[in-house]
N, C-alpha and C. Protein backbone atom coordinates (compact mmCIF):
# COMPACT_ATOMS: atom_id res chain seq x y z
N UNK A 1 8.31 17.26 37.30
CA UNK A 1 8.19 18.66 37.60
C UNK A 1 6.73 18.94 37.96
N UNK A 2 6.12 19.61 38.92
CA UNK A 2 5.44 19.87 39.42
C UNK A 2 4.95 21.73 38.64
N UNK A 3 3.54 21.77 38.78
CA UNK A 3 3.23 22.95 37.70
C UNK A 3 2.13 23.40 39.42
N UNK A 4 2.07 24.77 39.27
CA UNK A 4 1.51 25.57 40.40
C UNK A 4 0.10 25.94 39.29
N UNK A 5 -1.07 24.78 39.40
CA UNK A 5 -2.16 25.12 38.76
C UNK A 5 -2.86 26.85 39.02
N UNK A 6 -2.09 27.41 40.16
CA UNK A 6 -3.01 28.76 40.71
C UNK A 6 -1.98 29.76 40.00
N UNK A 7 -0.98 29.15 39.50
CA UNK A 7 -0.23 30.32 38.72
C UNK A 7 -0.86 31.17 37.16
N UNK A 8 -0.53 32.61 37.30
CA UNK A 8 -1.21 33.63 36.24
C UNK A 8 -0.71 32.76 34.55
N UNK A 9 -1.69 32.93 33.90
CA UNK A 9 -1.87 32.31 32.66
C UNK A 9 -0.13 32.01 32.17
N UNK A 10 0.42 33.71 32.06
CA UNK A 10 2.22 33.81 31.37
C UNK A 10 2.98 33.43 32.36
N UNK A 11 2.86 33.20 33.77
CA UNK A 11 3.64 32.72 34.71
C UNK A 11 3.64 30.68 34.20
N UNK A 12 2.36 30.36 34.41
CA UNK A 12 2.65 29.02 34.00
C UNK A 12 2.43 28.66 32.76
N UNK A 13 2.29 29.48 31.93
CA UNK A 13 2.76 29.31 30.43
C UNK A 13 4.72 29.19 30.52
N UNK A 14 5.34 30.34 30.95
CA UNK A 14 6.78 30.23 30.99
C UNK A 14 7.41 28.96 31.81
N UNK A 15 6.31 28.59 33.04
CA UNK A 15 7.10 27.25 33.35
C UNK A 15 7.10 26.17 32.27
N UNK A 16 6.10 26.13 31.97
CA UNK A 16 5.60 25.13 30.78
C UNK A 16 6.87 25.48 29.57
N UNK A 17 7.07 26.57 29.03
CA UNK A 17 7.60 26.86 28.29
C UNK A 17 8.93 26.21 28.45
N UNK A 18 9.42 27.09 29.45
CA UNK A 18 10.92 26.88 30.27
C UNK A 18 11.52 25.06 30.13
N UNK A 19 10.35 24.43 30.49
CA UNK A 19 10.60 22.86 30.82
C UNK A 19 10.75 22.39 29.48
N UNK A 20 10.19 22.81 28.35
CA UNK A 20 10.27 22.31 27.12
C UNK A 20 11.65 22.42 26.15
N UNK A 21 12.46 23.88 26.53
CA UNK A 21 13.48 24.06 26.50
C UNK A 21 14.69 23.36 27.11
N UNK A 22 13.92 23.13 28.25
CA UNK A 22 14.98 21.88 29.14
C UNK A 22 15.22 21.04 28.91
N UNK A 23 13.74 20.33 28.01
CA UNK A 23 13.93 18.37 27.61
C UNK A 23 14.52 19.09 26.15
N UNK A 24 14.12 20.18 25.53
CA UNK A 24 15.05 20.10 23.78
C UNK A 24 16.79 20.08 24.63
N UNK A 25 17.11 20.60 25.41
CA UNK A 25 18.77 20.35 25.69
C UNK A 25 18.93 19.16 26.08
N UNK A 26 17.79 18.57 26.88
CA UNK A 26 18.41 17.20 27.47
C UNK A 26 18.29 15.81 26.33
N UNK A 27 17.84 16.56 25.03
CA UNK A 27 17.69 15.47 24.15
C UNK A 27 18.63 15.69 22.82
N UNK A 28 19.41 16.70 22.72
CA UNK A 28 20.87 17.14 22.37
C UNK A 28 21.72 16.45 22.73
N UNK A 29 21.66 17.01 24.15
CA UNK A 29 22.91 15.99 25.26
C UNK A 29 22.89 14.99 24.70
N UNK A 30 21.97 13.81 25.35
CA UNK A 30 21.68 12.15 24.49
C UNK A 30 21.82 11.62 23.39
N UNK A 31 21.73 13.02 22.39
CA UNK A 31 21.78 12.56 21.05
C UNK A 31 20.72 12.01 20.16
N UNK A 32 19.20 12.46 21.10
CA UNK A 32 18.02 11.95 20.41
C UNK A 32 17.50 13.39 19.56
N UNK A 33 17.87 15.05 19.65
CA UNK A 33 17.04 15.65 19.26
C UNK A 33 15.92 15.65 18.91
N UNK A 34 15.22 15.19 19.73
CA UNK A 34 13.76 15.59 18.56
C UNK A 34 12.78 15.21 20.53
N UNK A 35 12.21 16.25 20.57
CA UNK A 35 11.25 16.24 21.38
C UNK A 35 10.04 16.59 20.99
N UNK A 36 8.93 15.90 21.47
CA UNK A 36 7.54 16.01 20.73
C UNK A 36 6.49 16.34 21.85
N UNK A 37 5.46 16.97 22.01
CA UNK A 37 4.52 17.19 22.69
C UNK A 37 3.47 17.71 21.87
N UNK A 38 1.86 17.81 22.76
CA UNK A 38 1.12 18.10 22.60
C UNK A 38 0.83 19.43 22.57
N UNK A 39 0.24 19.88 21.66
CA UNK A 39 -0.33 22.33 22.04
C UNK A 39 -0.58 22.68 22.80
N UNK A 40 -1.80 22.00 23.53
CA UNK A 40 -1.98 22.68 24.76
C UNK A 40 -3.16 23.42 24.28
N UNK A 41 -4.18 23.89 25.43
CA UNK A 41 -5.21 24.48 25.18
C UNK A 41 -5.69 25.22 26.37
N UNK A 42 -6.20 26.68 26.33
CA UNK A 42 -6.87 27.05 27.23
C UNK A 42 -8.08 26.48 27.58
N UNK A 43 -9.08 25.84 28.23
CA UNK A 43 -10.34 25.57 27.71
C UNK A 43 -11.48 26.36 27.71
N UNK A 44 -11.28 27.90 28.57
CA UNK A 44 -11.59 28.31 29.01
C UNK A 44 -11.73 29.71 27.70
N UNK A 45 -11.00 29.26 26.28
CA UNK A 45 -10.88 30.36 25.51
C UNK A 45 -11.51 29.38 24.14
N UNK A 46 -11.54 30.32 23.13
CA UNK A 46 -12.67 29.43 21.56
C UNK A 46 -11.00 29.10 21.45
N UNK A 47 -11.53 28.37 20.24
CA UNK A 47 -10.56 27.66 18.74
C UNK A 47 -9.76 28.79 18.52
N UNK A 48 -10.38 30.07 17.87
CA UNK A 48 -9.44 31.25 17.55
C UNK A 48 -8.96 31.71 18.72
N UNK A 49 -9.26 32.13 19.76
CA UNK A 49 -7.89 32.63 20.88
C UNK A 49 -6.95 31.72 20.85
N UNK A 50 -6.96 30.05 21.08
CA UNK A 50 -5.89 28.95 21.60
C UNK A 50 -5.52 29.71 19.90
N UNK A 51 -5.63 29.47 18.87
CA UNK A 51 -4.74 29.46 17.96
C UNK A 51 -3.62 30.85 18.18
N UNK A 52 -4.30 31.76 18.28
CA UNK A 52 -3.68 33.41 18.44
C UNK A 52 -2.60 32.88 19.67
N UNK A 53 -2.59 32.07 20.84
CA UNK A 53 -2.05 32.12 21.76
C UNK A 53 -0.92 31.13 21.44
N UNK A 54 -1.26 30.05 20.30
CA UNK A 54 -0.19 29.39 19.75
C UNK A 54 0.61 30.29 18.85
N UNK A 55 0.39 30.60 18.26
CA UNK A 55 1.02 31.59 17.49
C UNK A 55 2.29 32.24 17.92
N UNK A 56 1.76 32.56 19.28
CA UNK A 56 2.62 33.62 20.19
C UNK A 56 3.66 32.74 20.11
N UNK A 57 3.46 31.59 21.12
CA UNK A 57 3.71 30.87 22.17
C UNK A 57 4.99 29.48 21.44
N UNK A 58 4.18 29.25 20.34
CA UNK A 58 5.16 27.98 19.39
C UNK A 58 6.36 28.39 18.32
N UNK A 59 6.27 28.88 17.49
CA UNK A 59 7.09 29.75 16.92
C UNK A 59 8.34 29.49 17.14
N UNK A 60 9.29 29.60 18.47
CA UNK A 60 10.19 29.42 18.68
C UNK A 60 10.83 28.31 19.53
N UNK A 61 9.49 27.75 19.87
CA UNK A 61 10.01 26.47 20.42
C UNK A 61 10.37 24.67 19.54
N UNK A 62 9.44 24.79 18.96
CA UNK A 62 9.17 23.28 17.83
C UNK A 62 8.58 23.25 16.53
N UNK A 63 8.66 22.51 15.69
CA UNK A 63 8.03 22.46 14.74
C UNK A 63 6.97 21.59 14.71
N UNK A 64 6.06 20.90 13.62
CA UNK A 64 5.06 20.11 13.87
C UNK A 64 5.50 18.55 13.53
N UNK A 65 4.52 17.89 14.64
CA UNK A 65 4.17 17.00 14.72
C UNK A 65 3.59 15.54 13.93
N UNK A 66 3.68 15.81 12.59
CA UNK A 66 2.49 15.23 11.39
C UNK A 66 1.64 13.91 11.29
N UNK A 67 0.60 13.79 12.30
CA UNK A 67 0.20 12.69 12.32
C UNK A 67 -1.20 12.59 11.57
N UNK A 68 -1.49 11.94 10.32
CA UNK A 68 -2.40 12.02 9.34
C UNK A 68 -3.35 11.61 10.15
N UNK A 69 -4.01 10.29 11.30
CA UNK A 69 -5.00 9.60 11.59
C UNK A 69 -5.99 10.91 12.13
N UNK A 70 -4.82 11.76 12.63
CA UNK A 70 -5.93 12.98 13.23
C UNK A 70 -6.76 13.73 12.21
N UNK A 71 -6.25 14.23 11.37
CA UNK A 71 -6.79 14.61 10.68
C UNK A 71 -7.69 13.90 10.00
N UNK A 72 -7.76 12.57 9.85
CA UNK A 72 -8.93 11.36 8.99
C UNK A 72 -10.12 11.54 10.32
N UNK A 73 -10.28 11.46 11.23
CA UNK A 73 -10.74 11.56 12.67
C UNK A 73 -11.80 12.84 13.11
N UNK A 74 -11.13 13.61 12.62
CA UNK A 74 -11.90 15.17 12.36
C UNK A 74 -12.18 15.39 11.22
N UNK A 75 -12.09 14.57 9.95
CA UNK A 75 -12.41 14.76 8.65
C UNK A 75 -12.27 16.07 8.16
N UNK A 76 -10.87 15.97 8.33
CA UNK A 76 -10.24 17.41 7.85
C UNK A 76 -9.12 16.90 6.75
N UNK A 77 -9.13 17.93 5.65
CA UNK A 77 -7.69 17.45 4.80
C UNK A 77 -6.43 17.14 5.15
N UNK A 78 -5.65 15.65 5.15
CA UNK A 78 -4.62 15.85 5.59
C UNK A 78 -3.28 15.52 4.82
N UNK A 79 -3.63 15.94 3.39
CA UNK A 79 -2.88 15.80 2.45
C UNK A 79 -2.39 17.62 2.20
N UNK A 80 -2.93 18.95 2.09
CA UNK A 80 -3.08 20.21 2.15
C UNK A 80 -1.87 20.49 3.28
N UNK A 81 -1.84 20.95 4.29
CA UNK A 81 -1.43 20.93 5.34
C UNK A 81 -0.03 20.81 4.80
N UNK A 82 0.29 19.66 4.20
CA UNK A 82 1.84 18.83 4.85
C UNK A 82 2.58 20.35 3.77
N UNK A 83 1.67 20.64 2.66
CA UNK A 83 2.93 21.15 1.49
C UNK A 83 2.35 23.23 2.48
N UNK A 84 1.38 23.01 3.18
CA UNK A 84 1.26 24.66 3.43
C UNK A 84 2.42 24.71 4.63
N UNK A 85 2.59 23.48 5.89
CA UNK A 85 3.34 24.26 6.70
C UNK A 85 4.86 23.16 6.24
N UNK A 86 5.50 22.67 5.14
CA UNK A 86 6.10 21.97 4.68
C UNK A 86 7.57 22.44 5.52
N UNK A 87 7.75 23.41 5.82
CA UNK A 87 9.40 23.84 6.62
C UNK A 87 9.13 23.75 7.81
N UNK A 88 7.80 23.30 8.17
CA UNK A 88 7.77 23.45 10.13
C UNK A 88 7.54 21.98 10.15
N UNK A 89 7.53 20.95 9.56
CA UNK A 89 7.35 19.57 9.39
C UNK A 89 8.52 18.57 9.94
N UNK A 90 8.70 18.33 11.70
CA UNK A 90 10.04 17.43 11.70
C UNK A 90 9.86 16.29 12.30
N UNK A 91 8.33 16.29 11.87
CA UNK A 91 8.34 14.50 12.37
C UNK A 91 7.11 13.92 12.06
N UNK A 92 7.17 13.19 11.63
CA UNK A 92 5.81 12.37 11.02
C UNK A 92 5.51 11.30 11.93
N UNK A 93 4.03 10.50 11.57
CA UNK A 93 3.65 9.27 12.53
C UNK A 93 3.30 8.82 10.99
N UNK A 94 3.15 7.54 11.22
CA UNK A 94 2.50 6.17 10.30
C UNK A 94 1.50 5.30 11.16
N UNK A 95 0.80 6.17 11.22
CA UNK A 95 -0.47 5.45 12.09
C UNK A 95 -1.67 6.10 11.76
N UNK A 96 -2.60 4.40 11.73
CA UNK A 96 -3.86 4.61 10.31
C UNK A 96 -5.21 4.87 11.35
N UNK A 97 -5.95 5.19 10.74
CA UNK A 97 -7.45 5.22 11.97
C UNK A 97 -8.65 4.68 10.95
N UNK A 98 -9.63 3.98 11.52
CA UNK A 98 -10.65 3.47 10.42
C UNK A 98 -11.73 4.29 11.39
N UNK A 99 -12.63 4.61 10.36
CA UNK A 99 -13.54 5.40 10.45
C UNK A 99 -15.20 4.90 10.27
N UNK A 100 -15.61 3.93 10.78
CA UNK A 100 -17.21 4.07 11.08
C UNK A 100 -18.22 4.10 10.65
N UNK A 101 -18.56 4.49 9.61
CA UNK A 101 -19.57 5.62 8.48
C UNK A 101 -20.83 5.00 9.53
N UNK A 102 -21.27 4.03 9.53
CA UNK A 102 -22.68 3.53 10.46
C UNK A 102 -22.55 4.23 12.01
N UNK A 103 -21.59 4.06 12.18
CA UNK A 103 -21.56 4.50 13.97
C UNK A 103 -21.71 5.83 14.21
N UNK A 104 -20.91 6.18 13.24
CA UNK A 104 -20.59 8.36 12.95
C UNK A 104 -21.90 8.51 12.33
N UNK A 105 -22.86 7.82 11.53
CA UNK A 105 -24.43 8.39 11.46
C UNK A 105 -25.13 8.01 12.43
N UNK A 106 -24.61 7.44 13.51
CA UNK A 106 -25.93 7.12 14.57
C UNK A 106 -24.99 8.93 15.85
N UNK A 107 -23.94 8.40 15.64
CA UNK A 107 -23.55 9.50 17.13
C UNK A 107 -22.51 11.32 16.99
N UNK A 108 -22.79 11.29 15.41
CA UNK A 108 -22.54 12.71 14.91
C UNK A 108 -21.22 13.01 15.34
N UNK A 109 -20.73 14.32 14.47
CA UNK A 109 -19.35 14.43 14.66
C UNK A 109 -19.20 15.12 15.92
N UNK A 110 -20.13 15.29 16.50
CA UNK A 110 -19.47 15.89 18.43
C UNK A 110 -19.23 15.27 19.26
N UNK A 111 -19.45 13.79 18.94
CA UNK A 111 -19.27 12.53 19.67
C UNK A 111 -18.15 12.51 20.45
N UNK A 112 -17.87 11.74 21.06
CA UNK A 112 -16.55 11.44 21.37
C UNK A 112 -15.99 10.88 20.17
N UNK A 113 -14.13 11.04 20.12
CA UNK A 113 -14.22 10.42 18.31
C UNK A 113 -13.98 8.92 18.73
N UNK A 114 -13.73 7.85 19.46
CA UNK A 114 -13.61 6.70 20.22
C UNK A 114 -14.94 6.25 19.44
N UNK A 115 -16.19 6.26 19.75
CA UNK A 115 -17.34 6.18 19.55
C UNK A 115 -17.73 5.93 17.94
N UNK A 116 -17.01 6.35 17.30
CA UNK A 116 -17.38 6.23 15.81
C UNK A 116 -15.54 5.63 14.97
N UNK A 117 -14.69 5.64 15.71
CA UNK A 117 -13.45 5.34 15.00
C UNK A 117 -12.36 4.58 15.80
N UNK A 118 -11.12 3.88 15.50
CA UNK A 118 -10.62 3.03 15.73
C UNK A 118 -8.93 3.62 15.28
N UNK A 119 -7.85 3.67 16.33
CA UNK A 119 -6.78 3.81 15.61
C UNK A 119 -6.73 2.36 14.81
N UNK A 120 -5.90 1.99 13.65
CA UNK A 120 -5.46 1.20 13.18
C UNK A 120 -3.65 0.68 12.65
N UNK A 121 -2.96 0.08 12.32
CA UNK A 121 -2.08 0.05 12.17
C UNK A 121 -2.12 0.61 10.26
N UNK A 122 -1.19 0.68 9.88
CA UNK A 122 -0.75 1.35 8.49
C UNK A 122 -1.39 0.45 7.78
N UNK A 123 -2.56 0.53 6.60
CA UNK A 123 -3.07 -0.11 5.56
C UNK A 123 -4.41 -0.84 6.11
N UNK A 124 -4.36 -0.53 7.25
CA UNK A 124 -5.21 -0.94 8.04
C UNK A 124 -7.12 -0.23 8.05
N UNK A 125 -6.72 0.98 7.75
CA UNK A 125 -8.00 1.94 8.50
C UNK A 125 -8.08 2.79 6.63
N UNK A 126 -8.06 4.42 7.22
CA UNK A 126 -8.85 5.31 5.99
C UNK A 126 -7.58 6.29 5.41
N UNK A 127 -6.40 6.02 5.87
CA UNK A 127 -4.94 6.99 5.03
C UNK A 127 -5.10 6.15 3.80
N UNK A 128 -4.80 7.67 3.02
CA UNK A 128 -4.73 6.80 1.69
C UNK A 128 -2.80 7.07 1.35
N UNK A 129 -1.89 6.07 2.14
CA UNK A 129 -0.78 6.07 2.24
C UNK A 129 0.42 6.26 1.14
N UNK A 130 -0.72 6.41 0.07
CA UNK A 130 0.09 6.99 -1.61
C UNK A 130 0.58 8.10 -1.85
N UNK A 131 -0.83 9.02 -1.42
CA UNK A 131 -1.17 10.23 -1.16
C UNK A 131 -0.06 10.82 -0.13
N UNK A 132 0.21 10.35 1.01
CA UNK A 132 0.24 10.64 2.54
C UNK A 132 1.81 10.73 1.93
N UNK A 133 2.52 9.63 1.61
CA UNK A 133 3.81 9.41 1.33
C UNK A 133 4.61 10.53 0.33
N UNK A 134 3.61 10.34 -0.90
CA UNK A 134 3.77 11.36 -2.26
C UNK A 134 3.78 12.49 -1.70
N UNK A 135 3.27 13.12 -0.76
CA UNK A 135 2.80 14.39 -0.25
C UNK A 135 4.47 14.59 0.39
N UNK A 136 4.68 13.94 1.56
CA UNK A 136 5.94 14.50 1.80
C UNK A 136 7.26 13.90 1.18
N UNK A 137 7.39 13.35 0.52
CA UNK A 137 8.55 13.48 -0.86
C UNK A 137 7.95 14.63 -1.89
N UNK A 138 7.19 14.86 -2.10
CA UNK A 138 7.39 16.30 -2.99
C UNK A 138 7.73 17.56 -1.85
N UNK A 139 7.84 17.62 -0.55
CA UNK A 139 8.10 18.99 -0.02
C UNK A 139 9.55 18.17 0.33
N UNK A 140 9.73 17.11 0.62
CA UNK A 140 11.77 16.69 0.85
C UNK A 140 11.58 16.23 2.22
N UNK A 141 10.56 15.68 2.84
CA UNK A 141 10.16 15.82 4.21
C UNK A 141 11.80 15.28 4.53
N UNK A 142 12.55 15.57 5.76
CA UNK A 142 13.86 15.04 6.06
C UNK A 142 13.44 14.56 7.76
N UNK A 143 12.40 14.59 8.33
CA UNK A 143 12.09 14.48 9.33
C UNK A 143 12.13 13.15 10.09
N UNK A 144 12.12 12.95 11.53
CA UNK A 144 12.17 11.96 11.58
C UNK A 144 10.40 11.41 11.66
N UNK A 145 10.79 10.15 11.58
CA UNK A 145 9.56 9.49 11.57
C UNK A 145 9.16 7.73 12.54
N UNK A 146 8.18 7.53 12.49
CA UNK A 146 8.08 6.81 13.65
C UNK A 146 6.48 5.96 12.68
N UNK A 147 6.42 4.68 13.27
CA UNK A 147 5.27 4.25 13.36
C UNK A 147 4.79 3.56 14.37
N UNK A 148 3.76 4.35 14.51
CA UNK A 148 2.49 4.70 16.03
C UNK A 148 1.68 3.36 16.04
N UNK A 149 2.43 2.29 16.80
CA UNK A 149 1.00 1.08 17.21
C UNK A 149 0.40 1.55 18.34
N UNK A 150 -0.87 1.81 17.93
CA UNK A 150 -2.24 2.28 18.84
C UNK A 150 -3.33 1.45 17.98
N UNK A 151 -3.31 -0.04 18.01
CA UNK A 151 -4.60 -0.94 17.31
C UNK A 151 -4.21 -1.50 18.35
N UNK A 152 -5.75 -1.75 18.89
CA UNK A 152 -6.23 -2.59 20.02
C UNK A 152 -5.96 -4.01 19.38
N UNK A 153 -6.08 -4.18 18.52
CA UNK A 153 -5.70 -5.63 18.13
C UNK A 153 -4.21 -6.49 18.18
N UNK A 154 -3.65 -5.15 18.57
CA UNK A 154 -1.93 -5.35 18.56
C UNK A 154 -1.68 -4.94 19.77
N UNK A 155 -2.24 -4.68 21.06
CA UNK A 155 -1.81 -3.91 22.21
C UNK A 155 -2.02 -5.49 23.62
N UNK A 156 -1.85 -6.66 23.33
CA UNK A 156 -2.09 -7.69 24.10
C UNK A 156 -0.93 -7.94 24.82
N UNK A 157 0.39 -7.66 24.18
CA UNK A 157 1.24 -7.95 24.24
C UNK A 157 2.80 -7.21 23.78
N UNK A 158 3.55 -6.99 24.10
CA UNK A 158 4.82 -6.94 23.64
C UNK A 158 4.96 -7.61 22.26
N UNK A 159 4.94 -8.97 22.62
CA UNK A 159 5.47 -9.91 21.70
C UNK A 159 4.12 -9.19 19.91
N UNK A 160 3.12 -8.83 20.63
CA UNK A 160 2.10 -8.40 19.26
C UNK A 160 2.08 -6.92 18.92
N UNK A 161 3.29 -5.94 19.96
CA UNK A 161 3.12 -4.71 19.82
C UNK A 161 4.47 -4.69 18.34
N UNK A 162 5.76 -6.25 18.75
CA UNK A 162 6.75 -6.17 17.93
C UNK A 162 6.37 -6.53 16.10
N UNK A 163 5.14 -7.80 16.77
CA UNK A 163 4.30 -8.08 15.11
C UNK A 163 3.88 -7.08 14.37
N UNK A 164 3.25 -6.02 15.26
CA UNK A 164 2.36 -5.00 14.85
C UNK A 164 3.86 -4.45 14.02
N UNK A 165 4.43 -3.93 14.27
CA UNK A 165 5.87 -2.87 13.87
C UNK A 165 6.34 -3.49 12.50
N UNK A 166 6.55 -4.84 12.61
CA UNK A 166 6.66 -5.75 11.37
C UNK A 166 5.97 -5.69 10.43
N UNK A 167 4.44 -5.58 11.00
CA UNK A 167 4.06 -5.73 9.59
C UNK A 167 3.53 -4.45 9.21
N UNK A 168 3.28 -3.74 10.27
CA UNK A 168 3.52 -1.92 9.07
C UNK A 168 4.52 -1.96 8.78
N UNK A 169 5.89 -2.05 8.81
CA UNK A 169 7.18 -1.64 7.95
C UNK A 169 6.91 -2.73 6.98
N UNK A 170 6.47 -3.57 6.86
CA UNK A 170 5.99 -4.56 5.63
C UNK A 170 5.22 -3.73 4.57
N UNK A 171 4.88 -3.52 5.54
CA UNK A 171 2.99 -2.46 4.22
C UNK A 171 3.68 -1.17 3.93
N UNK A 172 4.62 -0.49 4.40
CA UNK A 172 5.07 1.07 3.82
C UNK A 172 6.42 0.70 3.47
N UNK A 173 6.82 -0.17 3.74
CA UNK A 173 7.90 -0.43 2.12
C UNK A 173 7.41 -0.11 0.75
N UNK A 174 6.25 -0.08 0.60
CA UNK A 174 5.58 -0.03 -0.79
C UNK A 174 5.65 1.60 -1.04
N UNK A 175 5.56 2.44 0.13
CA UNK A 175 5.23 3.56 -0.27
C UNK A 175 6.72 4.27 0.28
N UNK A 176 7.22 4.19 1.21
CA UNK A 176 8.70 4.83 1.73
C UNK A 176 9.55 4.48 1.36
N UNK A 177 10.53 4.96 1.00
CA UNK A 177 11.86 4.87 0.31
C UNK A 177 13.00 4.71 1.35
């Protein structure tokens, strides 16, 4: 689908919108329910407008996304979160990120985050996956869930993207039920 970049903010907000509604039916049909995307951002507006404009805008389309590495990445809490928006929660990631401490004191947190951090596979990086796990079994998480190979150390190959999958479901057996 093609998007008319010269279209008024709510004109190609509603295409945008419209199309998202399209893939949630076309993933009914199939029998996959669960469609996932990114927020989206004006860039052109602060942190508080994009939020006010999510607000509007999400609500009735999806719930969230829950991927902890982001939050380790921005060194933001990402244990808080899971039990505040705990009913908008329908899909989790299991994908770890290691974090730097030498690199992030030479190139500060405005860096690019590449520059100071590393996705990792599960047990791999800075989730503390006790925490992460415990957190959504006390809210009932029922969501689906997925684990995210994004380690360069596992991306050579197919045959090392299938190792990679193996041996995180190896390492969160300990913590998933």
């Amino acid at each position: 689908m093609r998007f008319d970049l010269r279209a008024r903010p709510s004109a190609k907000r509603k295409t945008y919108v419209d199309h998202i509604h399209a893939l949630i039916d076309a993933s009914a049909i199939l029998g996959v329910n669960m469609v996932t995307t990114f927020l989206g951002r004006d860039p052109k507006k602060t942190v508080e407008e994009n939020l006010e404009i999510a607000k509007e805008v999400w609500p009735p389309i999806l719930g969230i996304n829950y991927d902890p590495s982001h939050f380790v990445w921005q060194q933001i809490d990402y244990i808080k979160p899971i039990y505040e928006f705990k009913d908008r929660i329908f899909h989790v990631h299991y994908k770890d990120i290691k974090i730097y401490q030498d690199k992030l004191a030479d190139v500060g947190v405005m860096a690019c985050p590449l520059e100071y951090m590393t996705p990792k596979l599960p047990g791999l990086g800075d989730v503390d996956w006790g925490k992460y796990v415990s957190a959504l079994t006390d809210i009932r998480c029922k969501g689906n869930s997925v684990i995210e190979v994004e380690d360069k150390a596992c991306e050579g190959s197919l045959d090392d993207a299938k190792k990679a999958v193996i041996q995180s479901a190896r390492y969160l057996r300990n913590f998933v039920i």
